[in-house]
Protein backbone atom coordinates (compact mmCIF):
# COMPACT_ATOMS: atom_id res chain seq x y z
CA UNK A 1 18.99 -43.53 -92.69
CA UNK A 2 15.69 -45.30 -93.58
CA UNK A 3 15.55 -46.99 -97.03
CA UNK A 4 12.62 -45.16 -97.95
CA UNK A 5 10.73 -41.42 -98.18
CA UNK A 6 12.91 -37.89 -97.76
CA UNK A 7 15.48 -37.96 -94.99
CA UNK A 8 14.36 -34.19 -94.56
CA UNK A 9 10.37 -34.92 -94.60
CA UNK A 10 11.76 -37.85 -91.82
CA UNK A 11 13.43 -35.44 -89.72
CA UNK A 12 10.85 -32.75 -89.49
CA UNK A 13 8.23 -35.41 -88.71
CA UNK A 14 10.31 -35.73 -85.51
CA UNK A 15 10.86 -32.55 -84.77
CA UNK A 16 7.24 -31.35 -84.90
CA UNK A 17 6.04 -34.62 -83.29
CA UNK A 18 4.13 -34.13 -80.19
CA UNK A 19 6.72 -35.77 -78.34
CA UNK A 20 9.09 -32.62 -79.36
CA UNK A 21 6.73 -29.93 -78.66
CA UNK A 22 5.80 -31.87 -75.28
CA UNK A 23 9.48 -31.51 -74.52
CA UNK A 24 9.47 -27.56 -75.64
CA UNK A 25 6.79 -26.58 -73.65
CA UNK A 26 8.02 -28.87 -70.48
CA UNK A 27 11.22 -26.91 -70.87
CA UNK A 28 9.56 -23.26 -70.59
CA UNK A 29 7.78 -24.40 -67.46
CA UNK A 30 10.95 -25.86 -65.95
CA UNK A 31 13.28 -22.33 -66.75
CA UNK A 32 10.36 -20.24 -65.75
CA UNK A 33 10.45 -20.70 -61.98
CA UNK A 34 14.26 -20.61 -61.32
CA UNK A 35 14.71 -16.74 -61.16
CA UNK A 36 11.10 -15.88 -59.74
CA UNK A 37 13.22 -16.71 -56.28
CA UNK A 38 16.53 -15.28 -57.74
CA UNK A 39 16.96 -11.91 -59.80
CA UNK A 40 13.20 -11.34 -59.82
CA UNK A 41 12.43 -11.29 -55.74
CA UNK A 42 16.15 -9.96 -55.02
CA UNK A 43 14.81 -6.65 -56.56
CA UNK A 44 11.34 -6.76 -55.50
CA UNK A 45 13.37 -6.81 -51.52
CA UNK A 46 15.66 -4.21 -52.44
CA UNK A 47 12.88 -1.95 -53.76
CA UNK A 48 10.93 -2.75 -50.60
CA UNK A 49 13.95 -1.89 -48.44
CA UNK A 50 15.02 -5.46 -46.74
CA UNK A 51 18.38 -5.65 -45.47
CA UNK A 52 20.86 -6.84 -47.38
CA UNK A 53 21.81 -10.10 -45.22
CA UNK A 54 18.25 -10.93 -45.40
CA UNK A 55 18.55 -10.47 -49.22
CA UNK A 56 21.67 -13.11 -49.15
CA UNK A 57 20.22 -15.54 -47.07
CA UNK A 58 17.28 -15.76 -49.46
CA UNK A 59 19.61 -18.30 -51.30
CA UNK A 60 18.77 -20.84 -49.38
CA UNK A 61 15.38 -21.05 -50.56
CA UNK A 62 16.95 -22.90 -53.30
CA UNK A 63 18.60 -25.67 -51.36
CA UNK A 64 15.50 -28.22 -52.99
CA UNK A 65 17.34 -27.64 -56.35
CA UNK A 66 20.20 -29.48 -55.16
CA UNK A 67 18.48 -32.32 -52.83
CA UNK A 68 15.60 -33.09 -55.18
CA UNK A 69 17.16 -36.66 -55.42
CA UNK A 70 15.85 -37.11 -51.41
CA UNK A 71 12.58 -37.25 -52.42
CA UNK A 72 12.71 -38.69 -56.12
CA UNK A 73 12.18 -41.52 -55.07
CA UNK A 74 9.05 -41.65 -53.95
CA UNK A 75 7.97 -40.10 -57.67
CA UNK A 76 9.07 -43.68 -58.77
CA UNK A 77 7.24 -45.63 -56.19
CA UNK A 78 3.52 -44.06 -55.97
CA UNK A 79 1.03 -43.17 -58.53
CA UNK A 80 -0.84 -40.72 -56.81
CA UNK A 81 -4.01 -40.90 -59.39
CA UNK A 82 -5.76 -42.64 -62.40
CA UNK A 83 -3.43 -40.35 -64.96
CA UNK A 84 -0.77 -42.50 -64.43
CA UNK A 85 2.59 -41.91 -62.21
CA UNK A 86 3.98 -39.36 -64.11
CA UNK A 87 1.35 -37.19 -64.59
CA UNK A 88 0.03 -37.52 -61.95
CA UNK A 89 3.15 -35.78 -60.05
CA UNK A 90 3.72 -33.73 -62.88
CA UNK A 91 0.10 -32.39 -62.50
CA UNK A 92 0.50 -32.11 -58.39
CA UNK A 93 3.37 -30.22 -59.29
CA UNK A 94 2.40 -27.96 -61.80
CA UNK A 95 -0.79 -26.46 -59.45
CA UNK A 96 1.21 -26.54 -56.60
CA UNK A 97 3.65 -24.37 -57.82
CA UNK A 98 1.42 -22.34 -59.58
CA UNK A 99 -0.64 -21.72 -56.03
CA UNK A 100 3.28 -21.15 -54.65
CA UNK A 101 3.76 -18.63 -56.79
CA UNK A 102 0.80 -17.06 -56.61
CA UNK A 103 1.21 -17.47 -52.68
CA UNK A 104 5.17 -15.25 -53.30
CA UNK A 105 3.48 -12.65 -55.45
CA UNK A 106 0.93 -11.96 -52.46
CA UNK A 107 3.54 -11.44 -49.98
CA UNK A 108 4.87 -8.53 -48.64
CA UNK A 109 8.73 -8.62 -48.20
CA UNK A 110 9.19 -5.59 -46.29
CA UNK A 111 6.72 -6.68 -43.55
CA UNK A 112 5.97 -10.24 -43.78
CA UNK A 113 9.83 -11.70 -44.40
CA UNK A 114 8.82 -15.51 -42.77
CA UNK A 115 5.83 -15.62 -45.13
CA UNK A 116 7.79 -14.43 -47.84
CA UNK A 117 10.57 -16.89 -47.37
CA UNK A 118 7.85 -19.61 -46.42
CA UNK A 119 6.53 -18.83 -50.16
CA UNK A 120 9.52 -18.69 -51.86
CA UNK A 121 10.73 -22.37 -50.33
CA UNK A 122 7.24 -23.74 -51.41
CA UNK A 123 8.13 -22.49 -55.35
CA UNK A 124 11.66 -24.03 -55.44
CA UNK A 125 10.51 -26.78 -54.13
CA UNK A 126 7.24 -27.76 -56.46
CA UNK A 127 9.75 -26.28 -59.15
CA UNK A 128 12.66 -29.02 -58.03
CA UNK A 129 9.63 -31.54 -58.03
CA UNK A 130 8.74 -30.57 -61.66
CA UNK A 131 12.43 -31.22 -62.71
CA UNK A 132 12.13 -34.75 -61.57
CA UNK A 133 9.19 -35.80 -63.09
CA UNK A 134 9.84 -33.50 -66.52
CA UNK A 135 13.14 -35.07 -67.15
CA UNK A 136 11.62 -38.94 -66.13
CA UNK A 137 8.51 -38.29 -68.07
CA UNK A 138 11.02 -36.77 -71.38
CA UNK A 139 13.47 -39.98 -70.95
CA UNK A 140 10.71 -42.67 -71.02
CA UNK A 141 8.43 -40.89 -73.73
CA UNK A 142 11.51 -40.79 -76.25
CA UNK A 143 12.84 -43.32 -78.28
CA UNK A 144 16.49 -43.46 -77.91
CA UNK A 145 17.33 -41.79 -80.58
CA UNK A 146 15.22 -38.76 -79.78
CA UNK A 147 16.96 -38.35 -76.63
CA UNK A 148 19.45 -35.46 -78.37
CA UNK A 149 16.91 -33.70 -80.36
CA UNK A 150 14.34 -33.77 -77.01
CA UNK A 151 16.77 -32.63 -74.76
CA UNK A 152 18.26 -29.74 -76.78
CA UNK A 153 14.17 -28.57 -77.45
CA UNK A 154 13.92 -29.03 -73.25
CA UNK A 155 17.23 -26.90 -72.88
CA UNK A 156 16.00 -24.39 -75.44
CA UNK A 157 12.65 -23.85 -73.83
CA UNK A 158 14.53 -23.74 -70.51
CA UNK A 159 16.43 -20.60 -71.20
CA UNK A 160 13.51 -18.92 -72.94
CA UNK A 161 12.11 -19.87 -69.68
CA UNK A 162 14.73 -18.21 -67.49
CA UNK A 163 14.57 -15.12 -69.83
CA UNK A 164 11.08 -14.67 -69.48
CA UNK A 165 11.00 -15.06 -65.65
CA UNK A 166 14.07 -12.94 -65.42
CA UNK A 167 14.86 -10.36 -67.69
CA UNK A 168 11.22 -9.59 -69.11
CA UNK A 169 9.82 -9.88 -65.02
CA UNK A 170 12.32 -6.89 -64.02
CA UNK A 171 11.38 -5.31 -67.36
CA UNK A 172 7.50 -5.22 -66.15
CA UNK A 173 7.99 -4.48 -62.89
CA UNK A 174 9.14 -1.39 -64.02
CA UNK A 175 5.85 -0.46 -65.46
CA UNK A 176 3.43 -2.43 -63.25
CA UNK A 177 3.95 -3.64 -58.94
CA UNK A 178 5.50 -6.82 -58.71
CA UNK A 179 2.30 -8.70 -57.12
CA UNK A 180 0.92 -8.43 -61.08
CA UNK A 181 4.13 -9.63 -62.19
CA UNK A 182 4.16 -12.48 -60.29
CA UNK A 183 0.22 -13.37 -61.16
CA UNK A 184 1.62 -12.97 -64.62
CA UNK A 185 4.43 -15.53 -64.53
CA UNK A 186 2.18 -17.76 -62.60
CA UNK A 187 -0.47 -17.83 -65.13
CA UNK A 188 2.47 -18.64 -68.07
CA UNK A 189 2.48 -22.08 -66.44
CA UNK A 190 -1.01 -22.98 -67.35
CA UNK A 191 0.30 -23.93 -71.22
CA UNK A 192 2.06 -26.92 -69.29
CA UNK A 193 -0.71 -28.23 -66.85
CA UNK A 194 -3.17 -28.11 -70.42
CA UNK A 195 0.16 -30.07 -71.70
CA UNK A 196 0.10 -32.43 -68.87
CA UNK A 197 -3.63 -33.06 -68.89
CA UNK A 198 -3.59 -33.78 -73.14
CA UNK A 199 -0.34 -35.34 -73.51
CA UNK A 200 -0.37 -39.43 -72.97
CA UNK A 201 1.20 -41.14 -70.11
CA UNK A 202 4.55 -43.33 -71.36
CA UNK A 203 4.75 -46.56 -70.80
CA UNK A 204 6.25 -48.16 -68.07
CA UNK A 205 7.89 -51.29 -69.82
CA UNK A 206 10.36 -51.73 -67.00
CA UNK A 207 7.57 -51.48 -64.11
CA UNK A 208 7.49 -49.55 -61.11
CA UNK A 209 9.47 -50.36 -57.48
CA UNK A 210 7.01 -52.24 -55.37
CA UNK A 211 8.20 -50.90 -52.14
CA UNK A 212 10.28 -47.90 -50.58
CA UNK A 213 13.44 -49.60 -50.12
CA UNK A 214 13.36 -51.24 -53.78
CA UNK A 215 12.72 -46.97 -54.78
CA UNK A 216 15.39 -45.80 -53.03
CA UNK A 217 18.43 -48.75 -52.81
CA UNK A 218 17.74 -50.34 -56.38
CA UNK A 219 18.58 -47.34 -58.07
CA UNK A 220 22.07 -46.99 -56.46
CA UNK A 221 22.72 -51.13 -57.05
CA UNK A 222 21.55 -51.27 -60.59
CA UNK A 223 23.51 -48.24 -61.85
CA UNK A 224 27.32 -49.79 -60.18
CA UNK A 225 26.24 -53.19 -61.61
CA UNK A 226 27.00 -51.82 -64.92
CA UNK A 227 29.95 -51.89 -66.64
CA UNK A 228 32.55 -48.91 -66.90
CA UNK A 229 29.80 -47.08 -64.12
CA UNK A 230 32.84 -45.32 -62.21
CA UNK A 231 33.90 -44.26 -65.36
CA UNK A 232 31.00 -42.63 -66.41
CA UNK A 233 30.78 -40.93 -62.86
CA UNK A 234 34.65 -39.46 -63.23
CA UNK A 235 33.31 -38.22 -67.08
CA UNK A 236 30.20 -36.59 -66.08
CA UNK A 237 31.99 -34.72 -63.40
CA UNK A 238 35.04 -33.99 -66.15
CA UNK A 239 32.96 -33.45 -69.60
CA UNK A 240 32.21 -29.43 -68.99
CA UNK A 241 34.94 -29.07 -66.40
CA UNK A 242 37.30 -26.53 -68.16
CA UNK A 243 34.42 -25.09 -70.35
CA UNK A 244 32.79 -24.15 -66.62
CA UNK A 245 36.00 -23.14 -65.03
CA UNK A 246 36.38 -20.52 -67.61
CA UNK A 247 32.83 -19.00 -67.61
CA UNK A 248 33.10 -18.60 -63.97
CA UNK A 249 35.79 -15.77 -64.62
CA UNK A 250 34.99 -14.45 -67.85
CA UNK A 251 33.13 -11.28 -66.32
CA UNK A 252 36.27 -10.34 -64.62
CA UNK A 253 38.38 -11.37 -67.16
CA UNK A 254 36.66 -8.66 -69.84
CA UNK A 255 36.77 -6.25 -67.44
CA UNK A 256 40.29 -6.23 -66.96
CA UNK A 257 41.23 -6.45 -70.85
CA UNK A 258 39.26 -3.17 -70.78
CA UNK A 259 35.77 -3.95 -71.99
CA UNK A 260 33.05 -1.82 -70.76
CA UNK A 261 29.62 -2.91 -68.97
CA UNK A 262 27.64 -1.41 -71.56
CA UNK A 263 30.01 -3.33 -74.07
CA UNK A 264 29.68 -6.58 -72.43
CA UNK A 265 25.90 -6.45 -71.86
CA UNK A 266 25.47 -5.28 -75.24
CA UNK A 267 27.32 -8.36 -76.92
CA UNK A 268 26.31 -10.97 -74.35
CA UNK A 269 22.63 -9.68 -75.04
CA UNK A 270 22.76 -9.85 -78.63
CA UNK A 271 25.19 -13.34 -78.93
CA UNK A 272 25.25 -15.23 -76.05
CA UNK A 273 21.61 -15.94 -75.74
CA UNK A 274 20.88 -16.37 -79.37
CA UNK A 275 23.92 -18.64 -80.01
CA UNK A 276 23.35 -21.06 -77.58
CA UNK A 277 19.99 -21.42 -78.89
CA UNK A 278 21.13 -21.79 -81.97
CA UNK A 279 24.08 -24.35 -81.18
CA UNK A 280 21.85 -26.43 -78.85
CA UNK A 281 18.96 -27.00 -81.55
CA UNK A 282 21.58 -27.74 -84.12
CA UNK A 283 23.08 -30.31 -81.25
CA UNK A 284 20.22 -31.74 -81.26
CA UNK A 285 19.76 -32.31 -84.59
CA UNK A 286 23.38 -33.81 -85.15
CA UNK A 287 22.65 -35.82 -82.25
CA UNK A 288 19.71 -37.65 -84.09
CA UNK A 289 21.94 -38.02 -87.37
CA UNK A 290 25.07 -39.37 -85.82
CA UNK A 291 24.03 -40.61 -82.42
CA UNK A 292 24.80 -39.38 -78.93
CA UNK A 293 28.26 -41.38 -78.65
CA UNK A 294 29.91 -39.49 -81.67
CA UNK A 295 28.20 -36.44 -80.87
CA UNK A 296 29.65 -36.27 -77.09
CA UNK A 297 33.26 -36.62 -79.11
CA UNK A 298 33.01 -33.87 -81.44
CA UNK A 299 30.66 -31.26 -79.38
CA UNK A 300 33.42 -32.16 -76.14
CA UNK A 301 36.34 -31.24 -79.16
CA UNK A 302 33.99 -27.81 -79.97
CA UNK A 303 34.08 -27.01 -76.04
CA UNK A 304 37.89 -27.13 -75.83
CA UNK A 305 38.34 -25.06 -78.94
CA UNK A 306 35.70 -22.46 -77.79
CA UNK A 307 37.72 -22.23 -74.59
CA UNK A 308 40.84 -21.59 -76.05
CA UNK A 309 39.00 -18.85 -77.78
CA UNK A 310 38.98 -17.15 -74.21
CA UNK A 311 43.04 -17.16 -74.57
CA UNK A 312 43.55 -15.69 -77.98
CA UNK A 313 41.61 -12.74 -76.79
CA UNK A 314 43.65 -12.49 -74.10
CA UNK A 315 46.25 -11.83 -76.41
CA UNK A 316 44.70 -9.76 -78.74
CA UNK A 317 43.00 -7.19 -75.73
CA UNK A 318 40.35 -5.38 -76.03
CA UNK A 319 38.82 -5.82 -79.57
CA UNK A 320 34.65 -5.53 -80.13
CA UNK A 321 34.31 -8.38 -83.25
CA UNK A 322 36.50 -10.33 -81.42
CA UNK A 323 35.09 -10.74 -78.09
CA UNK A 324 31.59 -10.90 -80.00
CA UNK A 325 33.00 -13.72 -82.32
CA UNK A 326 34.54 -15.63 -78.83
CA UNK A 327 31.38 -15.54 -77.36
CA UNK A 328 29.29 -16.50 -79.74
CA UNK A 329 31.42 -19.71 -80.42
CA UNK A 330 31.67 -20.55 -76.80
CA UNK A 331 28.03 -20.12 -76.61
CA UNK A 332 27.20 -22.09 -79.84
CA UNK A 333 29.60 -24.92 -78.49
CA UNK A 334 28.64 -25.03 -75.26
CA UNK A 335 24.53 -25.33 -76.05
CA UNK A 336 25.80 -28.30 -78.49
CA UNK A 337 27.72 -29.99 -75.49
CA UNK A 338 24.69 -29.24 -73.03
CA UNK A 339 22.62 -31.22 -75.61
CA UNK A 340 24.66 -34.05 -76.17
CA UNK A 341 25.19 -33.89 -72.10
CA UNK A 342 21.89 -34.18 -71.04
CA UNK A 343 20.82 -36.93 -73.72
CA UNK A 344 24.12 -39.01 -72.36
CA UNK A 345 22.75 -39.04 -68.80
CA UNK A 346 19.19 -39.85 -69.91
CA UNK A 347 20.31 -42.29 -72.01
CA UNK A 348 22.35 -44.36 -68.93
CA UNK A 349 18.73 -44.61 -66.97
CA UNK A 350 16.76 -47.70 -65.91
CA UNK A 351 13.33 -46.62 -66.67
CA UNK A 352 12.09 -48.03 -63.60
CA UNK A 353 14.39 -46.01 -61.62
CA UNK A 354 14.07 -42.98 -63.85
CA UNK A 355 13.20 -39.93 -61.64
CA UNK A 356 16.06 -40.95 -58.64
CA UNK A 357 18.89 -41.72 -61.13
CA UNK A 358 18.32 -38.81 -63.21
CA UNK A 359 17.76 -36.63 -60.15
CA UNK A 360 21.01 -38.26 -59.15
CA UNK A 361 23.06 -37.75 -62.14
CA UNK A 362 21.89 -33.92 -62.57
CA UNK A 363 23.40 -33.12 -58.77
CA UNK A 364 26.74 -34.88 -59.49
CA UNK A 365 26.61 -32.51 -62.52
CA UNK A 366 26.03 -29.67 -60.31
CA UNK A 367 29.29 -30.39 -58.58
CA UNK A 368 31.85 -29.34 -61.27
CA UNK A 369 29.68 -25.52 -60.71
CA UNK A 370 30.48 -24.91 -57.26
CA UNK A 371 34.23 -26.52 -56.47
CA UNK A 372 35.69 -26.21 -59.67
CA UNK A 373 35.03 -22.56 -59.85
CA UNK A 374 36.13 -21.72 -56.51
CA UNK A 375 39.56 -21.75 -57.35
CA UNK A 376 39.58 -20.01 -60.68
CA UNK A 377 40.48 -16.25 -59.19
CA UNK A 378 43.89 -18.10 -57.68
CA UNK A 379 44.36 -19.59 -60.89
CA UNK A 380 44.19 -16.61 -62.98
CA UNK A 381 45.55 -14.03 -60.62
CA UNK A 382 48.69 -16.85 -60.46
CA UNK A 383 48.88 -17.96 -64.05
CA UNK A 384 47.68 -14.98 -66.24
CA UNK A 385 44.63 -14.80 -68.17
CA UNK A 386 46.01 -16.96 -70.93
CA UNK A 387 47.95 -19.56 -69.21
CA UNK A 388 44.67 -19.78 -66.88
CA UNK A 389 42.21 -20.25 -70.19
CA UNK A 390 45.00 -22.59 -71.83
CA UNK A 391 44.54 -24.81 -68.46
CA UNK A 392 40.67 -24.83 -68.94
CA UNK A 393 40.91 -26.01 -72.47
CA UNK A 394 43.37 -29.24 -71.64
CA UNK A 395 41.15 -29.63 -68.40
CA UNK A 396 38.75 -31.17 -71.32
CA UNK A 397 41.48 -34.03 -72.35
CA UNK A 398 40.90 -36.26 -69.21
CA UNK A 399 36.67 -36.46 -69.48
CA UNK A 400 37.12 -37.02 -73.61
CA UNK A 401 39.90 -39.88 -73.03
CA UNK A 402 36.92 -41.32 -70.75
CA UNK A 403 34.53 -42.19 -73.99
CA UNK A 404 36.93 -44.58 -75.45
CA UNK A 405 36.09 -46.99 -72.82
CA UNK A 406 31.96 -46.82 -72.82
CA UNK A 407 31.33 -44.67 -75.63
CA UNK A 408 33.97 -45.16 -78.66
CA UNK A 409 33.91 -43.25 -82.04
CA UNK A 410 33.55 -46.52 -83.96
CA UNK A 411 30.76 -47.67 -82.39
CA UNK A 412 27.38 -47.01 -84.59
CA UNK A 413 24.44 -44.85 -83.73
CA UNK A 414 22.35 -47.51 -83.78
CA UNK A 415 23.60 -49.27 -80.69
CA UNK A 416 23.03 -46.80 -78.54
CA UNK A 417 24.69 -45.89 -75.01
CA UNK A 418 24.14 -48.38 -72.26
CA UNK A 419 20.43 -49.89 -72.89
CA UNK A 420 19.94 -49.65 -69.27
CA UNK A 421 16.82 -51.55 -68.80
CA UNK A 422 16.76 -54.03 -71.72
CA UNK A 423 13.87 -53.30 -73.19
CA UNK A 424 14.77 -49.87 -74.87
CA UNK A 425 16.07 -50.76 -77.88
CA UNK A 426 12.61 -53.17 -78.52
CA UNK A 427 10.92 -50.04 -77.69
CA UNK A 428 13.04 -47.46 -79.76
CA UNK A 429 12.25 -49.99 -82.89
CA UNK A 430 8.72 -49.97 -82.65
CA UNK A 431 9.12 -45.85 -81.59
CA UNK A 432 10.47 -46.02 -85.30
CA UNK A 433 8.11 -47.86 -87.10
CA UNK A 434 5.28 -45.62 -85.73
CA UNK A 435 6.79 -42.37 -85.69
CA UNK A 436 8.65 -42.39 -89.37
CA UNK A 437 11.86 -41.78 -87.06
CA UNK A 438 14.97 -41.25 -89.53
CA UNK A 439 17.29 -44.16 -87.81
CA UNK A 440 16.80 -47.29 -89.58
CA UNK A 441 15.70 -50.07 -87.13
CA UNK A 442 17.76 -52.69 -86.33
């Protein structure tokens, strides 16, 4: 802690520093998008009577979630205009996918399908191009130690995001036609473009690429020059492993205890949201106390526990405080280990290479979501509900044995992670001095 003023007037400097509410707000506008081409058009199709394969094959709209890191690069390389090279994308971005959206909620699915889809691509795609430039633009505008508290406030605005564009869209649409709906949702982005067009440009201590080949080659080279950089691969594809495998089947799995739907919606409704809130804010806030390293040990520890929570209550059966006290700790760890997650791979970033490696890292993490839950109906239809959550729970040993090489208990918060580019830990000092930070520079 710093040798002089309140810890507590320290820490809520940071939190209501512009940098955090820049992060807040460039959270909303990255959850906002993701379900106006999911949830939110799937029923505006069915209402307007579109086939059901047509409906399916809408999911391939999103495809530009997963290959963003194609085009990152060239978000490193160019600065399109005078506001610098990440706002400028992030402002290209913004209107485009505000026009996009405007575009989808013009459309009409039950006669115009190929504009509709054309519409819908356009969104996910200025949407994926937002992601980049949001999570470059939050790495190099942090100081290190921000990087938990930032990216739990990004996560948090995220969701509140999601639920806007999700829940309280199908909620409208039942009182006004989806077109409005849409205009709606598409004028909730204009917070972030004012954002984009007050908030400063960070600086780019480590430079730019200077040509196409440096943008797109460098990024791989420099990241498996490091030490321990297989490692890390192996533990970001290992960290959330089990705690994924067992959401993937925890629908089914109350179900067949003998929950109800109305029971399950009820308690997800009223926990689930609130307590991952809650746990990732509090992440974050741990995170700047203790640093990301001890952080990833204890919130990975939280994750296992909160699984195993899955196979006591498939022991006890169907019990209401239970299942609402199981998923509110699962939830509550889980939005701690997001936090500490998502500051680890921001934290292992060259800032010159920011937008591809990050774009990188994020679809290796997407990985774990689609194989490792493929399998989990064999798995518990073979092993039993509590066997199969018992599995998910020491599925978490292997990625936590991975810190002790690169990221060990003893090693102080002040160190930091990797320092990927050499000059962060100059910059997170004089971050300190100016902001009032509460790590003590050293």
């Amino acid at each position: 802690m710093s040798q002089s003023g309140d810890p507590r007037d320290q820490w809520l400097r940071v939190l209501f520093s512009r940098r955090m509410i820049v992060a807040l707000v460039m959270g909303f506008a990255c959850g906002l998008p993701l379900h106006l081409t999911l949830d939110l058009l799937k029923a505006w199709m069915k209402d307007e009577g579109v086939d059901l394969t047509v409906i399916g094959l809408m999911a391939l709209v999103g495809l530009p979630y997963t290959l963003k890191f194609l085009w990152a690069p060239l978000l490193d390389r160019f600065t399109p205009t005078a506001l610098g090279r990440r706002r400028s994308w992030l402002l290209i971005a913004q209107i485009s996918l505000i026009a996009a959206t405007v575009g989808l909620g013009l459309s009409d699915p039950g006669h115009q399908p190929v504009y509709m889809a054309l519409m819908a691509f356009f969104v996910t795609f200025f949407s994926a191009t937002q992601d980049i430039v949001v999570d470059a633009y939050r790495r190099e505008d942090l100081a290190d130690e921000e990087l938990g508290l930032g990216s739990a406030l990004y996560v948090n605005g995220y969701r509140v995001g999601m639920l806007l564009a999700g829940g309280g869209g199908l909620i409208l649409a039942d009182s006004i036609s989806f077109t409005a709906v849409y205009l709606l949702l598409a004028a909730c982005m204009l917070p972030a473009v004012l954002t984009t067009l007050l908030t400063p440009e960070p600086p780019a201590a480590a430079g730019s690429p200077a040509t196409i080949r440096e943008a797109v080659i460098e990024p791989l080279a420099e990241y498996f020059r490091r030490n321990h950089a297989v490692l890390i691969l192996a533990f970001i594809l290992l960290y959330k492993l089990g705690d994924t495998m067992a959401a993937a089947m925890a629908t089914p799995f109350y179900l067949d205890i003998g929950f109800s739907k109305s029971e399950i919606g009820t308690v997800v409704k009223l926990f689930a949201f609130w307590a991952t809130l809650a746990g990732s804010f509090l992440g974050g806030l741990f995170i700047l106390r203790i640093g990301i390293c001890r952080s990833l040990w204890i919130f990975g520890f939280f994750q296992a526990i909160s699984t195993a929570g899955f196979a006591l209550l498939a022991r006890i059966g169907s019990n209401l405080p239970v299942l609402a006290g199981v998923i509110s700790f699962e939830n509550f760890s889980s939005g701690m280990g997001t936090s500490a997650f998502v500051a680890f791979m921001a934290s292992i970033t060259h800032k010159k290479f920011t937008a591809t490696q990050y774009a990188l890292l994020t679809s290796l993490m997407g990985v774990p979501r689609v194989m490792a839950a493929a399998p989990t109906g064999f798995l518990a239809k073979t092993m039993g509900w509590e066997a199969f959550f018992l599995l998910c729970t020491f599925i978490a040993v292997p990625g936590l044995a991975l810190l002790v090489k690169f990221a060990p208990w003893s090693r102080q918060p002040e160190e930091g992670l990797a320092a990927a580019d050499g000059v962060s830990g100059k910059r997170s000092t004089t971050r300190r001095r100016a902001s009032g930070s509460p790590r003590k520079a050293t």
